[in-house]
Protein backbone atom coordinates (compact mmCIF):
# COMPACT_ATOMS: atom_id res chain seq x y z
CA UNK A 1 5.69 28.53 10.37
CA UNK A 2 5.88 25.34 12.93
CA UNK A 3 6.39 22.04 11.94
CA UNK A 4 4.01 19.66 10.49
CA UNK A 5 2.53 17.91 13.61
CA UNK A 6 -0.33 15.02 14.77
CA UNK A 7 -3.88 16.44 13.29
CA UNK A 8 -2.58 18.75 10.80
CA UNK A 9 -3.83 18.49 7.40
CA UNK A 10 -0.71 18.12 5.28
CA UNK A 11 -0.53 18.13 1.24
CA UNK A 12 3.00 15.90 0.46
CA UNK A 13 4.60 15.44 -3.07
CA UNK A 14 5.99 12.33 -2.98
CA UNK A 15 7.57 9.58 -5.26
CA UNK A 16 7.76 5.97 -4.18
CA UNK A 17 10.44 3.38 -5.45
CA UNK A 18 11.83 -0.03 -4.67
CA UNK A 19 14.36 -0.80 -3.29
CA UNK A 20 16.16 -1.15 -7.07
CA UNK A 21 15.24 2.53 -8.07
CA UNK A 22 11.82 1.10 -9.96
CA UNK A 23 8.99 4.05 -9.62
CA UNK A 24 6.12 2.12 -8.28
CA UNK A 25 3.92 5.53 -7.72
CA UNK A 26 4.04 9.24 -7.96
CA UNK A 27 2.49 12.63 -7.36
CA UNK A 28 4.27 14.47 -9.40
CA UNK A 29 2.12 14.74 -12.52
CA UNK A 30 -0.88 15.79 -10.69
CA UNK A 31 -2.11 16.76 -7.24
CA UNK A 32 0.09 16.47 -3.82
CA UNK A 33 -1.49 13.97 -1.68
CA UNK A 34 -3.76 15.47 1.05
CA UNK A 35 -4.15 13.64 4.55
CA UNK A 36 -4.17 13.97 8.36
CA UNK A 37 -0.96 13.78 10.25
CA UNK A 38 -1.70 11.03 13.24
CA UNK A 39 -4.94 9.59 11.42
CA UNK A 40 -3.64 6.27 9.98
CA UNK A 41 -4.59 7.37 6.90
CA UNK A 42 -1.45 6.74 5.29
CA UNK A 43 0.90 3.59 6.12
CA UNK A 44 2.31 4.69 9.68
CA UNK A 45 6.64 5.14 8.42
CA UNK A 46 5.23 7.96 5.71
CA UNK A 47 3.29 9.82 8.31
CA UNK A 48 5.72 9.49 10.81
CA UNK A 49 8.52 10.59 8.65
CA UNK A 50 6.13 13.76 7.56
CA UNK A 51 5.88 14.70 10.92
CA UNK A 52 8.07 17.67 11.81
CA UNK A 53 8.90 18.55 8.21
CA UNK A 54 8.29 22.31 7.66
CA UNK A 55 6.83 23.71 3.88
CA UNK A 56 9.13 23.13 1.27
CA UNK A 57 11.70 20.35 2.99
CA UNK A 58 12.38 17.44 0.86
CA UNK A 59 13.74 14.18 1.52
CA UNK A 60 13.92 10.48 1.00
CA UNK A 61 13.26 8.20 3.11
CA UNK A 62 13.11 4.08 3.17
CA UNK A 63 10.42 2.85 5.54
CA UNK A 64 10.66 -0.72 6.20
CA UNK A 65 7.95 -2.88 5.56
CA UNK A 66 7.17 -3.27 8.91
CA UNK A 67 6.35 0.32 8.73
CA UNK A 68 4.76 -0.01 5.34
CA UNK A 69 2.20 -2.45 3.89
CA UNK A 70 3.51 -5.20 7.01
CA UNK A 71 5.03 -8.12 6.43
CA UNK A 72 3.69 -11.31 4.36
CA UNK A 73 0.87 -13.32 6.18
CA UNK A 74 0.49 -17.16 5.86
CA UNK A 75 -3.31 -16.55 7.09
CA UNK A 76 -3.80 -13.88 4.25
CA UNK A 77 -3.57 -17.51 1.92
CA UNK A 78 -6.71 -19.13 0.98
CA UNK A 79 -7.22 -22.32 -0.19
CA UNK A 80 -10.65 -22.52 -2.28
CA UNK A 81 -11.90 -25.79 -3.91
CA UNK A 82 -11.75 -25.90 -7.36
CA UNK A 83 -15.52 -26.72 -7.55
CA UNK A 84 -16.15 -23.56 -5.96
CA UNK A 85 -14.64 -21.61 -8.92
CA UNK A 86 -16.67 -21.44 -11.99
CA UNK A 87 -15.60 -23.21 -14.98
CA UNK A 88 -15.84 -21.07 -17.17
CA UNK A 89 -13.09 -18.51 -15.15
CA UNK A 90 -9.31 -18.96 -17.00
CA UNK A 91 -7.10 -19.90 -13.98
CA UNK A 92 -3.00 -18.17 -14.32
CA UNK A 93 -0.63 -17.94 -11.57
CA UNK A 94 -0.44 -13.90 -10.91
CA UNK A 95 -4.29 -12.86 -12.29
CA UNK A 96 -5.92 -10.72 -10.06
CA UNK A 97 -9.42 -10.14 -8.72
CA UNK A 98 -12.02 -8.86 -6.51
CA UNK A 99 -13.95 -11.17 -4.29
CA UNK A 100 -16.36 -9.82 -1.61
CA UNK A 101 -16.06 -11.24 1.33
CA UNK A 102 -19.22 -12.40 4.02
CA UNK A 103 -19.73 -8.75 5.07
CA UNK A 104 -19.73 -7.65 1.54
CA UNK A 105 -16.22 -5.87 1.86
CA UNK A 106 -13.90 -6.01 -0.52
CA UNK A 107 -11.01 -8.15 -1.11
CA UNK A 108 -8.13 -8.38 -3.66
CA UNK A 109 -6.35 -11.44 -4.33
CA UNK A 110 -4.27 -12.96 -6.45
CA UNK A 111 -3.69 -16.60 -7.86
CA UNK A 112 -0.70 -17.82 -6.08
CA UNK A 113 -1.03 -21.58 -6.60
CA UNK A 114 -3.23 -23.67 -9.05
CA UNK A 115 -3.68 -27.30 -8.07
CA UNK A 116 -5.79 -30.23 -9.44
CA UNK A 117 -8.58 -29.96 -6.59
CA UNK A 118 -7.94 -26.32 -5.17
CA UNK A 119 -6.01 -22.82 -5.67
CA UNK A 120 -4.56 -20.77 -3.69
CA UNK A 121 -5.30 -17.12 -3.14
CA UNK A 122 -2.80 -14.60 -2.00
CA UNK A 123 -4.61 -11.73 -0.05
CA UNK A 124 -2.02 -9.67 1.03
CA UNK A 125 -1.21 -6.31 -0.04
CA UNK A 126 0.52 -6.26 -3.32
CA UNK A 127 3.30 -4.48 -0.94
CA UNK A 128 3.26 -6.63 1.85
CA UNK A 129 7.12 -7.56 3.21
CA UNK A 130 8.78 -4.91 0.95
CA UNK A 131 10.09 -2.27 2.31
CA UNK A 132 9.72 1.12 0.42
CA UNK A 133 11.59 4.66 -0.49
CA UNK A 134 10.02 7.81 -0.81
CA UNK A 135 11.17 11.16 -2.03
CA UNK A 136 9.30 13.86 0.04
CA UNK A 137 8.03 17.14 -0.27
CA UNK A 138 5.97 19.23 2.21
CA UNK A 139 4.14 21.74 -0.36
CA UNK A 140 1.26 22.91 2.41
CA UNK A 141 0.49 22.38 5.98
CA UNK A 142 -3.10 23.48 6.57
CA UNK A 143 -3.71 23.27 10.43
């Protein structure tokens, strides 16, 4: 069977670590993941390094972050009055929520900075600027 190439569907095993060895996710206990090779619908170093695997190779790979989640934005910081917040909402550095945003999309932040008259949201991806190892496995390439 041929390689796993640009607009196959592909089902991957895969475990994901930091850089210290900490799992961060896994298929292992359930279902392979399922996507299109080429698509952009997984972060562009785990497709790429998917791409020419054949069913059944393994390996690991780190993908930088520049490859992953990107790096950390200064414009993915908001600054939002504190009058704008509702009192009654408990403010902690490091709580996460869900905002929608003007086009009623959704966006998850979290507080990075509490100040008398403002705080300030981190919007990034909770992976942004780290880069990222995964263990591999093609289980199916499906055309």
């Amino acid at each position: 069977m041929p390689a796993a190439k640009n607009g196959d569907h592909v089902r991957v095993h895969y475990t994901g670590k930091f850089s210290d060895g900490e799992v961060f996710d896994s298929s292992r206990e359930g279902e392979p993941i399922h996507f299109t090779l080429g698509t952009d619908d997984v972060i562009p170093g785990f497709d790429a390094a998917v791409c020419g695997m054949n069913i059944g190779d393994r390996k690991t790979v780190t993908i930088p972050a520049t490859d992953a989640y990107g790096p950390i934005r200064d414009d993915m910081f908001l600054d939002v009055p504190r009058e704008d917040i509702p009192s009654d909402v408990k403010l902690e550095v490091g709580d996460a929520y869900q905002l929608k945003n003007d086009l009623g999309e959704e966006l998850h932040v979290v507080i990075a900075e509490i100040y008398d008259d403002a705080v300030t949201l981190d919007a990034n991806h909770p992976l942004a600027g780290v880069d990222l190892t995964f263990e591999l496995e093609l289980v199916a390439i499906e055309g």
